[in-house]
Protein backbone atom coordinates (compact mmCIF):
# COMPACT_ATOMS: atom_id res chain seq x y z
CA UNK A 1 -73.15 42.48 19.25
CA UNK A 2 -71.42 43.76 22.18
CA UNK A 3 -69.47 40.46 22.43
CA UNK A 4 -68.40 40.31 18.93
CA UNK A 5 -67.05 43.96 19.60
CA UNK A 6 -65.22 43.37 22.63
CA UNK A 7 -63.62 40.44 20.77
CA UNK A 8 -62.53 42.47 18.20
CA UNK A 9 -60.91 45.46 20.32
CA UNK A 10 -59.39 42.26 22.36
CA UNK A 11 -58.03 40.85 19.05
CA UNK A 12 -56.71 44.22 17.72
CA UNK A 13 -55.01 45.14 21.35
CA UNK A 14 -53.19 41.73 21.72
CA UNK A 15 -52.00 42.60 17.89
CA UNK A 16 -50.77 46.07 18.60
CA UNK A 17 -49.02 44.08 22.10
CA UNK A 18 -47.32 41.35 19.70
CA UNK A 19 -46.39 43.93 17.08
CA UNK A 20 -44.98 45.83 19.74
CA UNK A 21 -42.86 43.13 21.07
CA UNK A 22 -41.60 41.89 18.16
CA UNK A 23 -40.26 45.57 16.76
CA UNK A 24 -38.82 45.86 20.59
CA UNK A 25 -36.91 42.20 19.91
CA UNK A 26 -35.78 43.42 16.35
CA UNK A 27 -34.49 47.26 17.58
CA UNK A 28 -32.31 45.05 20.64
CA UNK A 29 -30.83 42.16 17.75
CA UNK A 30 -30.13 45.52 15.25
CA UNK A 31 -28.09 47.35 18.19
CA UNK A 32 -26.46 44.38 18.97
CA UNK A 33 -25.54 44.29 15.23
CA UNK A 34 -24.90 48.13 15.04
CA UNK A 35 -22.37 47.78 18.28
CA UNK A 36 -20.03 44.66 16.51
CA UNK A 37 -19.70 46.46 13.75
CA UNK A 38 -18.88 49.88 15.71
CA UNK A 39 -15.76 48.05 17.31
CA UNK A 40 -14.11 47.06 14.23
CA UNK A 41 -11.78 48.71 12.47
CA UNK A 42 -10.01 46.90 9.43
CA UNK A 43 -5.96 47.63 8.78
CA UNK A 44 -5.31 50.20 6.73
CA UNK A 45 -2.17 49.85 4.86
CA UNK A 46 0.04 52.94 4.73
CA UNK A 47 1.51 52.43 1.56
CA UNK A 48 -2.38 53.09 0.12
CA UNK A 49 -1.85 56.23 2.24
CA UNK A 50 0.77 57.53 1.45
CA UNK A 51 0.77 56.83 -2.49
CA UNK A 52 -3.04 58.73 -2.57
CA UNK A 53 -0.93 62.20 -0.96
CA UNK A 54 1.11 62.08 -3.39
């Protein structure tokens, strides 16, 4: 029995680990992502601007 239970804690402590590591790889991709996007800014055309103060 105490086998079977040591494999289990094993099994459930290398899940936690991969979990882990994957959410780790995702949060690093998203903030790659999240940075691109920061840097661009699109045109703006004036005209738009300046016809919604009047």
């Amino acid at each position: 029995m105490k086998n079977l239970r040591e494999q289990i804690i094993n099994l459930g402590e290398r899940l936690a680990n991969d979990i882990g590591d994957k959410a780790i790889k995702v949060g690093e991709v998203s903030m790659k992502d999240c940075s691109i996007f920061c840097l661009y800014e699109p045109k703006f055309p004036l005209e738009l601007l300046q016809n919604d103060e009047e």
